[in-house]
C-alpha atoms as a PDB file:
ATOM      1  CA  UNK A   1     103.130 -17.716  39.192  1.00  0.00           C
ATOM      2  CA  UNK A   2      99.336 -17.037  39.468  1.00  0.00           C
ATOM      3  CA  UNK A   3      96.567 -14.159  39.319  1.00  0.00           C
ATOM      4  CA  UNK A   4      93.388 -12.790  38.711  1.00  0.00           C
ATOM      5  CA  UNK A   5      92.172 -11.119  36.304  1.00  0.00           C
ATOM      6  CA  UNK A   6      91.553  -7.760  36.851  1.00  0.00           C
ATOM      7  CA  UNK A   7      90.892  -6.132  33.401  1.00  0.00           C
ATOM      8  CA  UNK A   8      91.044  -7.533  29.812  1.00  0.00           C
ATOM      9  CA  UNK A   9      90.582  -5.157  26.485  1.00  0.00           C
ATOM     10  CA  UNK A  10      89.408  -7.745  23.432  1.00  0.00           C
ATOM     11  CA  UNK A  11      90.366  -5.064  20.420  1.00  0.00           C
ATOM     12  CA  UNK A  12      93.570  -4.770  22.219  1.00  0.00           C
ATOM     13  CA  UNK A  13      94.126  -8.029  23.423  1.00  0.00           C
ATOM     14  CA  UNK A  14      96.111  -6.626  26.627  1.00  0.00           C
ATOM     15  CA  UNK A  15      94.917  -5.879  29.841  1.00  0.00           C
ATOM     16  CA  UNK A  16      96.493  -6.886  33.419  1.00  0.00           C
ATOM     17  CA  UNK A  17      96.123  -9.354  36.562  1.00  0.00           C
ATOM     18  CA  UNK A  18      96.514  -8.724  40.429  1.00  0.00           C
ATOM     19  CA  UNK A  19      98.337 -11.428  42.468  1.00  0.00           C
ATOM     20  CA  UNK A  20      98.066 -12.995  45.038  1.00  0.00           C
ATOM     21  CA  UNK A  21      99.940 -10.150  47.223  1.00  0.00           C
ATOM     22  CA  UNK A  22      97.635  -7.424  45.962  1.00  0.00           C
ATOM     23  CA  UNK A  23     100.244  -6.363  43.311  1.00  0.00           C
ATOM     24  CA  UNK A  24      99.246  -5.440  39.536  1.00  0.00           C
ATOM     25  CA  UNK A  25     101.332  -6.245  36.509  1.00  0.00           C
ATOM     26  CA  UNK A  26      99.665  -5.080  33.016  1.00  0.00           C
ATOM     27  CA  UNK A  27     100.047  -7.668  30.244  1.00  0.00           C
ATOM     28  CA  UNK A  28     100.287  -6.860  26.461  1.00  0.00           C
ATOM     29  CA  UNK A  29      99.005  -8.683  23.181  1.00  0.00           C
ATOM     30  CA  UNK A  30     102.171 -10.565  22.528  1.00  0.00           C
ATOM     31  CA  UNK A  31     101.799 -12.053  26.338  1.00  0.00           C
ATOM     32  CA  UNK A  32      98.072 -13.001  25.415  1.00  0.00           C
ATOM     33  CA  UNK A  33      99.099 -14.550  22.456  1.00  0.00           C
ATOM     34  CA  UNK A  34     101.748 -16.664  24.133  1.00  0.00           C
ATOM     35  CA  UNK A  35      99.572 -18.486  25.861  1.00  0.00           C
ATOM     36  CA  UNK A  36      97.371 -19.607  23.406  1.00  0.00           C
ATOM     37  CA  UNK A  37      93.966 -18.161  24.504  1.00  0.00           C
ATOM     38  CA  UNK A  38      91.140 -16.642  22.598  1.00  0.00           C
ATOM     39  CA  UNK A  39      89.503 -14.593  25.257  1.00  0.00           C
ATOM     40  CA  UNK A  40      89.162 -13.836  28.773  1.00  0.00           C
ATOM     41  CA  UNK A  41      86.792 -12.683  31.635  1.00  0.00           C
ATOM     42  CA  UNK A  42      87.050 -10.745  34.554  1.00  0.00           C
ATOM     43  CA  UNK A  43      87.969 -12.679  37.677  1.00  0.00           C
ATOM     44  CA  UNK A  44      89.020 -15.729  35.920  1.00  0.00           C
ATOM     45  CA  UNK A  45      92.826 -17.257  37.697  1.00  0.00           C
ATOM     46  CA  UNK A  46      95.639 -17.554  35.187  1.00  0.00           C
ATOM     47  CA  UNK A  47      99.002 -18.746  34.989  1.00  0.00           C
ATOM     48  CA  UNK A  48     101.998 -16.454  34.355  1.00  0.00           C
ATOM     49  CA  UNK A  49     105.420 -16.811  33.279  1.00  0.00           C
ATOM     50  CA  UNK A  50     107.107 -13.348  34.080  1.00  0.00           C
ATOM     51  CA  UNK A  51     110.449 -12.455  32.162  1.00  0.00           C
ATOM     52  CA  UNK A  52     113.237 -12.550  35.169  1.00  0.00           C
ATOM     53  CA  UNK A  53     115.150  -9.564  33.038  1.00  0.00           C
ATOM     54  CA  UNK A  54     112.880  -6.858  33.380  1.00  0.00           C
ATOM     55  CA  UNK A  55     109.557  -8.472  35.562  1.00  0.00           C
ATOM     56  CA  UNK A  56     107.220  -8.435  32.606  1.00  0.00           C
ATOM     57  CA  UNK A  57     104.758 -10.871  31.675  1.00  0.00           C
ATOM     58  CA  UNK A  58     105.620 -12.861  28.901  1.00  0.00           C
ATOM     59  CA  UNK A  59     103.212 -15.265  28.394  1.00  0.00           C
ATOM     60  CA  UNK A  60      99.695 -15.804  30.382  1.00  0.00           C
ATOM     61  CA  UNK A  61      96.972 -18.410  29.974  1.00  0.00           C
ATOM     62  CA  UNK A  62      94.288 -20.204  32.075  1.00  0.00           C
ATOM     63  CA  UNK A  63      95.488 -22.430  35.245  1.00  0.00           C
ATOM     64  CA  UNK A  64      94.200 -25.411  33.588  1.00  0.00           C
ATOM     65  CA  UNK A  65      96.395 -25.096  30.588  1.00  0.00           C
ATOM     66  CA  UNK A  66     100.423 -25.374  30.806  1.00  0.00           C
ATOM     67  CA  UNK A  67     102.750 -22.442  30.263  1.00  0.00           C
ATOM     68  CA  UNK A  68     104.325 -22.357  26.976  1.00  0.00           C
ATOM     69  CA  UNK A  69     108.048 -23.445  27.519  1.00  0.00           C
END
């Protein structure tokens, strides 16, 4: 699954992304950390694996990079 973006709290490390259909799932520091990344921006397309139990995001990182398996 893919997204934008839409905010991203460094001190945190959480934030959340829109998809494609408009709809916005928040993200938390364990997700970020997941993935692997150090930092992101505003706007920037990511990759998300979202937990099928409960619809969460459980890992996110660029669209260049693979998901974590």
């Amino acid at each position: 699954m893919q997204g934008t973006v839409r905010t991203y709290d460094a001190e945190t490390r959480s934030g959340s992304v829109l998809l494609d259909d408009g709809t916005e799932l928040p993200f938390d520091a364990a997700a970020f950390a997941a993935g692997g990344l150090r930092l992101l921006r505003f706007g920037q397309r990511v990759n998300l694996a979202v937990r099928e139990d409960d619809g969460r995001i459980a890992a996110i990182t660029l669209s260049t990079f693979p998901l974590p398996e």
